[in-house]
N, C-alpha and C. Protein backbone atom coordinates (compact mmCIF):
# COMPACT_ATOMS: atom_id res chain seq x y z
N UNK A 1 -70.38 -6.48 -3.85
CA UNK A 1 -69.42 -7.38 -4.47
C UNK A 1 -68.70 -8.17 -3.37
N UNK A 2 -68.34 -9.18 -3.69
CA UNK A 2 -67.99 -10.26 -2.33
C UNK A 2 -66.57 -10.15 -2.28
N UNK A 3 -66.49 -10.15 -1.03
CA UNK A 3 -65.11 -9.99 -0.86
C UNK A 3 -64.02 -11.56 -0.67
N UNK A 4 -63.41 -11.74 -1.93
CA UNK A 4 -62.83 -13.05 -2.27
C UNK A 4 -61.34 -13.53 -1.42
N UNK A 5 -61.02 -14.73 -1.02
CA UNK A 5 -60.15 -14.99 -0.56
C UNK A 5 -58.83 -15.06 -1.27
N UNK A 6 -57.53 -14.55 -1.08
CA UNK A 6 -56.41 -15.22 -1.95
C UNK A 6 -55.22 -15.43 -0.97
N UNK A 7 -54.53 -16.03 -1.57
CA UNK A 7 -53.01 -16.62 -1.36
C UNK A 7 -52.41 -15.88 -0.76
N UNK A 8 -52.04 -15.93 0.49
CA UNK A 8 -51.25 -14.85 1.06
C UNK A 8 -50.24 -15.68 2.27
N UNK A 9 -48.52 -15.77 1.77
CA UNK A 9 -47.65 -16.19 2.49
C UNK A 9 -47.04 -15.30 3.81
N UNK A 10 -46.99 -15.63 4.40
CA UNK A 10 -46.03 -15.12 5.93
C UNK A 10 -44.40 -15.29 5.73
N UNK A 11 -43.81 -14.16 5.33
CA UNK A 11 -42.57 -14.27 4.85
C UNK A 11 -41.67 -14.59 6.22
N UNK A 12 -42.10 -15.08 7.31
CA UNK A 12 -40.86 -15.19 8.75
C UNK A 12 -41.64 -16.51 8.76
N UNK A 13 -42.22 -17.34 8.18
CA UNK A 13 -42.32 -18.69 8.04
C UNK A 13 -42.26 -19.39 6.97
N UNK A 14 -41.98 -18.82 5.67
CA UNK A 14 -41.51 -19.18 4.22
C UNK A 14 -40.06 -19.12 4.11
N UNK A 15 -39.50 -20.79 3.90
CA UNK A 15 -37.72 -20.79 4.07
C UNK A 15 -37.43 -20.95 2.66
N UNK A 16 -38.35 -20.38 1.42
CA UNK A 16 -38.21 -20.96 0.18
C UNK A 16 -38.00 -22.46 -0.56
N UNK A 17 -38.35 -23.09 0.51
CA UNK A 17 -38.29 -25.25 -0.22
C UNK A 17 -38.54 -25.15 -1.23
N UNK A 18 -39.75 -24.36 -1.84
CA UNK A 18 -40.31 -24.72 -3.04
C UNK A 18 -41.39 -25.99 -2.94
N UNK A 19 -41.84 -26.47 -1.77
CA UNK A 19 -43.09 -27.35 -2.15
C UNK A 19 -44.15 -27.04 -2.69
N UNK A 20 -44.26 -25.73 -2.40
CA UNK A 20 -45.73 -25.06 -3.28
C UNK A 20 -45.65 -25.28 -4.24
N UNK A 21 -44.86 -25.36 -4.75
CA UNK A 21 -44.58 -24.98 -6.63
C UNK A 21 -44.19 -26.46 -7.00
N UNK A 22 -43.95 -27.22 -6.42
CA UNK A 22 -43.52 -28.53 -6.63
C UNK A 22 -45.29 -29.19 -6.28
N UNK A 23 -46.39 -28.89 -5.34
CA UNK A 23 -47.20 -29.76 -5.52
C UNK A 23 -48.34 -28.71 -6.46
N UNK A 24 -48.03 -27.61 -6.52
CA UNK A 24 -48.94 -27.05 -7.82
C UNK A 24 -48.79 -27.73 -8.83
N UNK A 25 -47.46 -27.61 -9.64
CA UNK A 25 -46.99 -28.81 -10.62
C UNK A 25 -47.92 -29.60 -11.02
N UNK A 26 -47.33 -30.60 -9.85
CA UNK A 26 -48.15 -31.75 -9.67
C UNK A 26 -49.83 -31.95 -9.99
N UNK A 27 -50.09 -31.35 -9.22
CA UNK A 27 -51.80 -31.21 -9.12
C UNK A 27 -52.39 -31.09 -10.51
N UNK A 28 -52.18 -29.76 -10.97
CA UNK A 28 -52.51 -29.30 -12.16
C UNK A 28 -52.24 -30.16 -13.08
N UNK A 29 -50.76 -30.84 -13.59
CA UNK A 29 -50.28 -30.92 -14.26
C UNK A 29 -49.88 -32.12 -14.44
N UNK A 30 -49.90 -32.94 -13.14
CA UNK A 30 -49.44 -34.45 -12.81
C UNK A 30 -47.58 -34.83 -13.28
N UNK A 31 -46.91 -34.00 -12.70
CA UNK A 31 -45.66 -33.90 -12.92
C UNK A 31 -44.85 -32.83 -11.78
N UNK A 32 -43.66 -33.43 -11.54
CA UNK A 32 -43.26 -31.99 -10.46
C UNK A 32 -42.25 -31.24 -11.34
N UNK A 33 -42.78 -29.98 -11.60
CA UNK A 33 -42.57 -29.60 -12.60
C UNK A 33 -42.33 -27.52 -11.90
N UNK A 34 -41.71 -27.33 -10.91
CA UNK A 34 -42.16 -25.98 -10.34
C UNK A 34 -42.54 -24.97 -11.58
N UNK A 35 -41.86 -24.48 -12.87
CA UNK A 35 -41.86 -24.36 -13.81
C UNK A 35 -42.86 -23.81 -14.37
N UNK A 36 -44.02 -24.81 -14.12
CA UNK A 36 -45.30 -25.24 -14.27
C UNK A 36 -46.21 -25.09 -13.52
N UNK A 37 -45.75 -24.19 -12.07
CA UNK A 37 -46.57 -24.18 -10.98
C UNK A 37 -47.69 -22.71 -11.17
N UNK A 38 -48.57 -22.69 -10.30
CA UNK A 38 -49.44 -21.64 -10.50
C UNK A 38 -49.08 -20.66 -9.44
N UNK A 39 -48.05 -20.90 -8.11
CA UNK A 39 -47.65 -20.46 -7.32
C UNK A 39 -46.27 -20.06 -7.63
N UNK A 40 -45.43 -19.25 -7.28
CA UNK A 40 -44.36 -18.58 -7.29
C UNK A 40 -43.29 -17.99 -6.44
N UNK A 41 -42.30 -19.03 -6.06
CA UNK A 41 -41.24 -18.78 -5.01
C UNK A 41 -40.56 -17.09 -5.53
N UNK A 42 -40.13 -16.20 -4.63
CA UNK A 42 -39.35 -15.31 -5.03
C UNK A 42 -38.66 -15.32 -4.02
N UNK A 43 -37.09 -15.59 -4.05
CA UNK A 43 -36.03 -14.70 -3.74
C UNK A 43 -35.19 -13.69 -3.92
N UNK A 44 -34.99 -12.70 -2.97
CA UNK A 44 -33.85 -11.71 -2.78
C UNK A 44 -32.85 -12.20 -2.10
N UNK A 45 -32.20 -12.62 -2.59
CA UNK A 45 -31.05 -12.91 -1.35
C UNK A 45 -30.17 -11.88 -0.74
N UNK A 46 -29.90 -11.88 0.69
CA UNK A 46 -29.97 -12.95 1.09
C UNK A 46 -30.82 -13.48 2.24
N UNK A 47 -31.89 -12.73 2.07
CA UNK A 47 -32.21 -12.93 3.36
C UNK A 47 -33.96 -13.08 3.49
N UNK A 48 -34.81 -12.56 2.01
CA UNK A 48 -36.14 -12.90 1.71
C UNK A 48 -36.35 -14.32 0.77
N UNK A 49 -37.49 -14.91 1.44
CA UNK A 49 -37.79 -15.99 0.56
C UNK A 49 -39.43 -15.91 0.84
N UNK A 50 -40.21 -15.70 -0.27
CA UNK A 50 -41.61 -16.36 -0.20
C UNK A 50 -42.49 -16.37 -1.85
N UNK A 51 -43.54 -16.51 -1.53
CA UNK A 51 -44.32 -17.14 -2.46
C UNK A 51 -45.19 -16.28 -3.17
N UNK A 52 -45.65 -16.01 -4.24
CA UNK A 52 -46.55 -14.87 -4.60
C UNK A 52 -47.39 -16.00 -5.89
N UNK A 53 -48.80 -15.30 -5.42
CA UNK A 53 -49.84 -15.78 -6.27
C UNK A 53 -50.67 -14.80 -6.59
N UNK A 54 -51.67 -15.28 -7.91
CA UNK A 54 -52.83 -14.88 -8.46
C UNK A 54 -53.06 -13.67 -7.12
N UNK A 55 -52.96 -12.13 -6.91
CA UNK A 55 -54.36 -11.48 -5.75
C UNK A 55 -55.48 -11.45 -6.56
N UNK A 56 -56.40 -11.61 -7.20
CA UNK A 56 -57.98 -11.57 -7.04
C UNK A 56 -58.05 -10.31 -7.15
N UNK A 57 -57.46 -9.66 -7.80
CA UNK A 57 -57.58 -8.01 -8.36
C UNK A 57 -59.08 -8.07 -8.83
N UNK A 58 -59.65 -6.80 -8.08
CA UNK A 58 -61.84 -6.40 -8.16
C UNK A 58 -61.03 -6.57 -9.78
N UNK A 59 -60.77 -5.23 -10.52
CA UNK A 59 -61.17 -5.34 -12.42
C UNK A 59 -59.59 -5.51 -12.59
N UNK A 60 -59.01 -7.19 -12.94
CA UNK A 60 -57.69 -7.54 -13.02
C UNK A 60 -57.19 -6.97 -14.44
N UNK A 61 -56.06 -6.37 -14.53
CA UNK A 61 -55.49 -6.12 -15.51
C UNK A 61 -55.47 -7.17 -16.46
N UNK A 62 -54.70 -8.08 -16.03
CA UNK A 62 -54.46 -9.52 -17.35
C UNK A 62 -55.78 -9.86 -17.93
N UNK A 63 -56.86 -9.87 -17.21
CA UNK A 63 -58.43 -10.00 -17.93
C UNK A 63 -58.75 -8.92 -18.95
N UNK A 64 -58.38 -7.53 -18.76
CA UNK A 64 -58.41 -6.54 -19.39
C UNK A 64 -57.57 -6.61 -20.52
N UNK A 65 -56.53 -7.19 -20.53
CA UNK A 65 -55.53 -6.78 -21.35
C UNK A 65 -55.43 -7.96 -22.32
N UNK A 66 -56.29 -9.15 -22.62
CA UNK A 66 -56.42 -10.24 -23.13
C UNK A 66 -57.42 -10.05 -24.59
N UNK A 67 -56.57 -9.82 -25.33
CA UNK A 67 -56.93 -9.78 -27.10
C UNK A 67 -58.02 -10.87 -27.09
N UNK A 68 -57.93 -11.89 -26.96
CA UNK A 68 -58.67 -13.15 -27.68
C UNK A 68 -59.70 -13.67 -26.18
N UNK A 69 -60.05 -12.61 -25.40
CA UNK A 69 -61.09 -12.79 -24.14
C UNK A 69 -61.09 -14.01 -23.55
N UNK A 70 -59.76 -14.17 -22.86
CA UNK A 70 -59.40 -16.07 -23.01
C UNK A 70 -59.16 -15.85 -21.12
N UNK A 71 -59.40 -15.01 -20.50
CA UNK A 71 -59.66 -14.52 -19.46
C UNK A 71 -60.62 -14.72 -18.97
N UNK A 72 -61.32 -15.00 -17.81
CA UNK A 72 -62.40 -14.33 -17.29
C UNK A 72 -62.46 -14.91 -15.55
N UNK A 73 -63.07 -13.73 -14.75
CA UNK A 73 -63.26 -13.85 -13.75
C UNK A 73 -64.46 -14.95 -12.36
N UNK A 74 -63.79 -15.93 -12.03
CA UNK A 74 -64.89 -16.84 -11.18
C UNK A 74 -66.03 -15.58 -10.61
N UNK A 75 -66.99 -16.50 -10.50
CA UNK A 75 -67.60 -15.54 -9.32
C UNK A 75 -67.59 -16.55 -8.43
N UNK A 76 -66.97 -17.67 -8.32
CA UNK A 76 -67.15 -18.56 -7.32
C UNK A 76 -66.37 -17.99 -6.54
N UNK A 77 -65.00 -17.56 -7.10
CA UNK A 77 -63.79 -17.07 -5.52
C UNK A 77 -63.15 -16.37 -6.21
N UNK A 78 -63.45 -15.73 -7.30
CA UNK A 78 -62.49 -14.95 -7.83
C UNK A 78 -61.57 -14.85 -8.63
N UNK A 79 -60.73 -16.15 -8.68
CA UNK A 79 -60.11 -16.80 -9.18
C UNK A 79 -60.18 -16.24 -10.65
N UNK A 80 -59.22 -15.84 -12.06
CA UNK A 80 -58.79 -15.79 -13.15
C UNK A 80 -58.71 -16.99 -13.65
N UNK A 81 -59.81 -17.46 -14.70
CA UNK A 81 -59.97 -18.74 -15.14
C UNK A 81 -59.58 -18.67 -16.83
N UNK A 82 -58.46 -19.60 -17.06
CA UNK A 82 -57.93 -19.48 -18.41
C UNK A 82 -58.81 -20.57 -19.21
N UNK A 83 -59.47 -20.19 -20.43
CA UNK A 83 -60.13 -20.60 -21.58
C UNK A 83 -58.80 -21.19 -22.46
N UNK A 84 -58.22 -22.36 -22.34
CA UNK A 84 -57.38 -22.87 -22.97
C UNK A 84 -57.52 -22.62 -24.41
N UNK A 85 -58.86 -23.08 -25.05
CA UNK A 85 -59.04 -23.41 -25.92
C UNK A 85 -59.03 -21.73 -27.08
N UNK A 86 -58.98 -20.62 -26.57
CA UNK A 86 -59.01 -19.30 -26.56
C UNK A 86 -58.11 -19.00 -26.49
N UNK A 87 -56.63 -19.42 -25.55
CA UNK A 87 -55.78 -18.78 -25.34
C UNK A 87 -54.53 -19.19 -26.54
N UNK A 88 -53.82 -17.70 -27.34
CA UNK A 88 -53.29 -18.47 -28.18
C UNK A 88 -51.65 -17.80 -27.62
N UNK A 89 -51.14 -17.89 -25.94
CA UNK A 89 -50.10 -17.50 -25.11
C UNK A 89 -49.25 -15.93 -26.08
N UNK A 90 -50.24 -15.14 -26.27
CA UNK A 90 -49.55 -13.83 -26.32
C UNK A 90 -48.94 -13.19 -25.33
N UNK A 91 -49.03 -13.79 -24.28
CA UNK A 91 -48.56 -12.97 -22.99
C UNK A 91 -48.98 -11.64 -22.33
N UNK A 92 -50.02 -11.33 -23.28
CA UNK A 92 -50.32 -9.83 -22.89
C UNK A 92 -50.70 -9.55 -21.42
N UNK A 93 -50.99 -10.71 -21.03
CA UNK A 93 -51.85 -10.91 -19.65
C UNK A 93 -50.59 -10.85 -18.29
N UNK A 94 -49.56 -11.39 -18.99
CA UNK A 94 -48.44 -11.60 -17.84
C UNK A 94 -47.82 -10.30 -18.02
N UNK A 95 -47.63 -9.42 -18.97
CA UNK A 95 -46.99 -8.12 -18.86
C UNK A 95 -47.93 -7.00 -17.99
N UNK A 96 -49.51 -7.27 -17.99
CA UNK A 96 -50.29 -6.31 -17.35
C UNK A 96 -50.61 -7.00 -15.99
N UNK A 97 -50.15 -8.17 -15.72
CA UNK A 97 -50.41 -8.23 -14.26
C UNK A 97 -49.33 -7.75 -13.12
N UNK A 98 -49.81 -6.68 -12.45
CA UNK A 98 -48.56 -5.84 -11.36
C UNK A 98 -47.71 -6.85 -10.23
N UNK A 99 -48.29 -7.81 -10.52
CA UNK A 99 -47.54 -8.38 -9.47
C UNK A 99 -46.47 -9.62 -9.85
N UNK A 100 -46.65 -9.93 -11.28
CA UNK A 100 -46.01 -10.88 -12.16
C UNK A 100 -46.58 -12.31 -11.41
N UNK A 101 -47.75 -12.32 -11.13
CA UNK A 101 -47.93 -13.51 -11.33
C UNK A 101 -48.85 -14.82 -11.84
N UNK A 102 -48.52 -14.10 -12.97
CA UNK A 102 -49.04 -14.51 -14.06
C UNK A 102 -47.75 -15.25 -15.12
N UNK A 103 -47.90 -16.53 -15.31
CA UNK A 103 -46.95 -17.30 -16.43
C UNK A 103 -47.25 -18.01 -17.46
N UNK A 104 -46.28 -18.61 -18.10
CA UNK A 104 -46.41 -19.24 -19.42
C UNK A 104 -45.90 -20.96 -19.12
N UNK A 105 -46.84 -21.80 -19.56
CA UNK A 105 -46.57 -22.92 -19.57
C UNK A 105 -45.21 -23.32 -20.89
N UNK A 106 -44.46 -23.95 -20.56
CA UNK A 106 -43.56 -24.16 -21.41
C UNK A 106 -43.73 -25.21 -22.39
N UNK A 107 -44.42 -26.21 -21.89
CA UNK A 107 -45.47 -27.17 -23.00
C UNK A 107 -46.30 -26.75 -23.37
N UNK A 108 -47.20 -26.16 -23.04
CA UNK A 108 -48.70 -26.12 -23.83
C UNK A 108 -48.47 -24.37 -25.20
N UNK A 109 -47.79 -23.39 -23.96
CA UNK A 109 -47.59 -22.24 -24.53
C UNK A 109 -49.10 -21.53 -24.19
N UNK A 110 -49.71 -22.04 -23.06
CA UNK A 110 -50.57 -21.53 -22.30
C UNK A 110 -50.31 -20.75 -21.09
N UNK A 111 -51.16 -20.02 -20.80
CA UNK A 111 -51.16 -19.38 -19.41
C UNK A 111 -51.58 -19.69 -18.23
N UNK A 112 -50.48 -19.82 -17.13
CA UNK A 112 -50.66 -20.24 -15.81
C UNK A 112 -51.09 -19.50 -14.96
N UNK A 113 -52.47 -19.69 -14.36
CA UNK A 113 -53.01 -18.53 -13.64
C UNK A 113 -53.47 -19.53 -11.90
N UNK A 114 -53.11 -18.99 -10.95
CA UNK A 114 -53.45 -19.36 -9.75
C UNK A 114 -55.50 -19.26 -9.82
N UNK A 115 -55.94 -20.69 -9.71
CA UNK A 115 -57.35 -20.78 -9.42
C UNK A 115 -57.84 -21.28 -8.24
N UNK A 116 -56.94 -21.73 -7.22
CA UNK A 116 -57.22 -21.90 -5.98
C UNK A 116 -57.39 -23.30 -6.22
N UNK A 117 -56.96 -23.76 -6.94
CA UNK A 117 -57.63 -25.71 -6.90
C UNK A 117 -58.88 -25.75 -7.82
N UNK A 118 -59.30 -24.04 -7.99
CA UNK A 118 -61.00 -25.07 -8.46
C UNK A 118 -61.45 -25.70 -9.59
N UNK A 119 -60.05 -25.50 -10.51
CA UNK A 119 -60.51 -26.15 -11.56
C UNK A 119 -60.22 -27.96 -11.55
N UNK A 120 -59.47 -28.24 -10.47
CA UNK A 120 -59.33 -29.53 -9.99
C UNK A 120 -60.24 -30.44 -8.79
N UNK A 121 -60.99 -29.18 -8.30
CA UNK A 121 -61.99 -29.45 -7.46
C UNK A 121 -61.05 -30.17 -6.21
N UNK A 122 -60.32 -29.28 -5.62
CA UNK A 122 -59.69 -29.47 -4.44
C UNK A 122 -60.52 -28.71 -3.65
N UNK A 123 -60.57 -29.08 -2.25
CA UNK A 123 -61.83 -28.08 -1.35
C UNK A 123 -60.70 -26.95 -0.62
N UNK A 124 -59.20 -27.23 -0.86
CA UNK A 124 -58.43 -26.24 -0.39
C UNK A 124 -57.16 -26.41 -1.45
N UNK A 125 -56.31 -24.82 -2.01
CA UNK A 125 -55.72 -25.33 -2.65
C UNK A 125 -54.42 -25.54 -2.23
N UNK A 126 -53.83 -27.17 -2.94
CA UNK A 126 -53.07 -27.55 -2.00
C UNK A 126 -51.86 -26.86 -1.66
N UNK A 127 -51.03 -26.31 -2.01
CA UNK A 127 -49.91 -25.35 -1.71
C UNK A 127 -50.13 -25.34 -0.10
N UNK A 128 -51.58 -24.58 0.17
CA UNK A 128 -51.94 -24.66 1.33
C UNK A 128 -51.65 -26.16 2.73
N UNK A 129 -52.06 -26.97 2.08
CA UNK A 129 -52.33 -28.71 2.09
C UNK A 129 -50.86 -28.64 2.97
N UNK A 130 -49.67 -28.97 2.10
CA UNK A 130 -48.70 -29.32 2.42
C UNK A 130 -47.88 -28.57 2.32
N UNK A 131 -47.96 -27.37 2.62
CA UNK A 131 -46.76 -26.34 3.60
C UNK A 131 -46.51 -26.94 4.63
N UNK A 132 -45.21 -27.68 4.81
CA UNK A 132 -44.79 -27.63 5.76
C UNK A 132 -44.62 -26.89 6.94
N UNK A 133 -44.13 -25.46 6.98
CA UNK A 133 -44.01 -24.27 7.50
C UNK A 133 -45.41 -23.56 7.76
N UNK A 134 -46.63 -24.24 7.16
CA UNK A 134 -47.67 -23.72 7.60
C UNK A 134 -47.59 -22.02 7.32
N UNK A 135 -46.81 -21.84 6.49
CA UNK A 135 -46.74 -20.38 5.86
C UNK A 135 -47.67 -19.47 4.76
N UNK A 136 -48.38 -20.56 4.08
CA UNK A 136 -49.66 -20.29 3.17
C UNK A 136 -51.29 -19.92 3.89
N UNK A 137 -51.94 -19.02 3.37
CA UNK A 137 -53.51 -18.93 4.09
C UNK A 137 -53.72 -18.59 2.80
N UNK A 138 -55.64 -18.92 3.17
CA UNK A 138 -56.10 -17.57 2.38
C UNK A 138 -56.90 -16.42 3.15
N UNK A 139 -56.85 -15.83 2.91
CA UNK A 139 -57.67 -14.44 3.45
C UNK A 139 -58.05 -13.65 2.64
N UNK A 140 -58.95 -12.18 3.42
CA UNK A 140 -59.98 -11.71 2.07
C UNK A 140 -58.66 -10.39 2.60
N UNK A 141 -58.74 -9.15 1.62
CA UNK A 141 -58.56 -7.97 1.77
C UNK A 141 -58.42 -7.36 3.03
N UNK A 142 -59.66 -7.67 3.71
CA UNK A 142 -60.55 -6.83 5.09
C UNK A 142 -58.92 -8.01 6.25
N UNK A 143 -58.94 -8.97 6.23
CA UNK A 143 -57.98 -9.89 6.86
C UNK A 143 -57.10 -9.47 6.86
N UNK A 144 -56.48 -9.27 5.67
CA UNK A 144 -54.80 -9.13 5.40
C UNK A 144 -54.75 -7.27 6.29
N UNK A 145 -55.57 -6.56 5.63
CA UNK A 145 -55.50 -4.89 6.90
C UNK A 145 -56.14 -5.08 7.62
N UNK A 146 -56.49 -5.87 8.67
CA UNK A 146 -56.76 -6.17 9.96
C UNK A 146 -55.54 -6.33 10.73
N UNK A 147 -54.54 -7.48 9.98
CA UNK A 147 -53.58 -8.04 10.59
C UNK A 147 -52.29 -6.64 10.50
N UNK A 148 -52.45 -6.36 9.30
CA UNK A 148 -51.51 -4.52 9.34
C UNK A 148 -51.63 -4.23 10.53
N UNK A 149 -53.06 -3.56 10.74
CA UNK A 149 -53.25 -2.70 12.04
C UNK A 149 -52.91 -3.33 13.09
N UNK A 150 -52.98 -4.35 13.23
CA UNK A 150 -53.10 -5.04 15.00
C UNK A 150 -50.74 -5.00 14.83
N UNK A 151 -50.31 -5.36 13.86
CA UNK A 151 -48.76 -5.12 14.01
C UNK A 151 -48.39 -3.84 13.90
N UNK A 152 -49.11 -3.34 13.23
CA UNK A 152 -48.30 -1.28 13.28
C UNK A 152 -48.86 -1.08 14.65
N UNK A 153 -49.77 -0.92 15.40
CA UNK A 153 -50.15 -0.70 16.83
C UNK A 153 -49.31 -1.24 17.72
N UNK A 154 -49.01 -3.00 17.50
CA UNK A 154 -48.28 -3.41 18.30
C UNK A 154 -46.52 -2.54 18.42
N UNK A 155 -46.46 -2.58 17.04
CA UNK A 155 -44.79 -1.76 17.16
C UNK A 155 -44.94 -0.64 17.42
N UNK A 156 -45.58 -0.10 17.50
CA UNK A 156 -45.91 1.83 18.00
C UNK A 156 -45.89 1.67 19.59
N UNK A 157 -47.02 0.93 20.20
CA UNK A 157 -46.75 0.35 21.81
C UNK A 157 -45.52 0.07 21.90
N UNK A 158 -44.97 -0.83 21.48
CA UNK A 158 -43.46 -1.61 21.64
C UNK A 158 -42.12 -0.32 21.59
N UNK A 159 -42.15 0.75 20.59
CA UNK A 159 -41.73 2.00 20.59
C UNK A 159 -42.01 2.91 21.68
N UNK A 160 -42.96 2.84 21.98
CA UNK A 160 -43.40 3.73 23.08
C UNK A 160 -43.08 3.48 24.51
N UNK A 161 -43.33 2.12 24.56
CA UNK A 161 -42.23 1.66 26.06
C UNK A 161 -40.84 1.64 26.17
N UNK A 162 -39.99 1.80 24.84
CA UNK A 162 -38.96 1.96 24.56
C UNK A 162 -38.61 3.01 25.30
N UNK A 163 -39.29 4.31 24.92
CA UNK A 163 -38.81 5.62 24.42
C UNK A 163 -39.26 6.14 26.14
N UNK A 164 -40.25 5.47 26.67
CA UNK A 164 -40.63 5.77 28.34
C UNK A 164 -39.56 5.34 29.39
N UNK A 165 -38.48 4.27 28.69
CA UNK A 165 -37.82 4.01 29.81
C UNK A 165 -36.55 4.66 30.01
């Protein structure tokens, strides 16, 4: 099974602007509309700000949990692709996804699911594009615990010269 890329922000370079969600809007939707975005600013204040999208869950809950099979999984990238025409916005999909990010369009009464651009046929999706802060990637699984290990090692070294001097 291929190991798919997703959305993954760097929270010490995400100052919360909100452009992601302002050119998701857009893109999708042709309006700046954050609201409406497929991406998702979260703050704690006072002191976290970043972005959470669609992960590319292997067997995604919201696909599972979709009465009217208005779900289904790309095999192009993974991506959770909503069957508009199927979907009649029960929400069941946004209560079983663990990470909440999964939403409801407020016009259509459809579901907003992060597809990476591909249903717009962007070759990157833009969130990515125009981060300012250059705070958006995508990466697979194997990436994101690569980058774990190489910072828990680094702070264990960094502890350890501490604790030697």
């Amino acid at each position: 099974m291929p190991r798919h890329e997703f959305i993954v922000v760097d929270p010490d370079k995400c100052i919360g602007c909100e452009l992601c969600e302002t050119v998701c809007s857009f893109v999708h939707d042709g309006e700046f509309n954050p609201l409406h975005s497929r991406i998702k600013r979260v703050r704690i204040e006072p002191i976290i700000n970043i972005s959470l999208s669609c992960q590319k869950c292997e067997d995604p809950d919201c696909v599972n949990a979709c009465p009217q099979k208005a779900l289904e999984k790309s095999e192009k990238n993974g991506s959770i692709l909503v069957d508009e025409d199927k979907c009649t916005g029960c929400a069941f999909c946004i209560r079983a996804c663990p990470f909440g990010a999964v939403s409801m369009s407020t016009e259509t009464g459809k579901v907003l699911i992060c597809d990476l651009c591909e249903s717009i046929e962007y070759e990157e999706p833009q969130c990515i594009e125009f981060c300012s802060r250059e705070a958006i990637s995508l990466k697979t699984v194997d990436q994101v615990g690569d980058e774990k290990r190489i910072d828990a090692v680094k702070r264990l070294l960094t502890e350890m010269l501490a604790e030697s001097k």
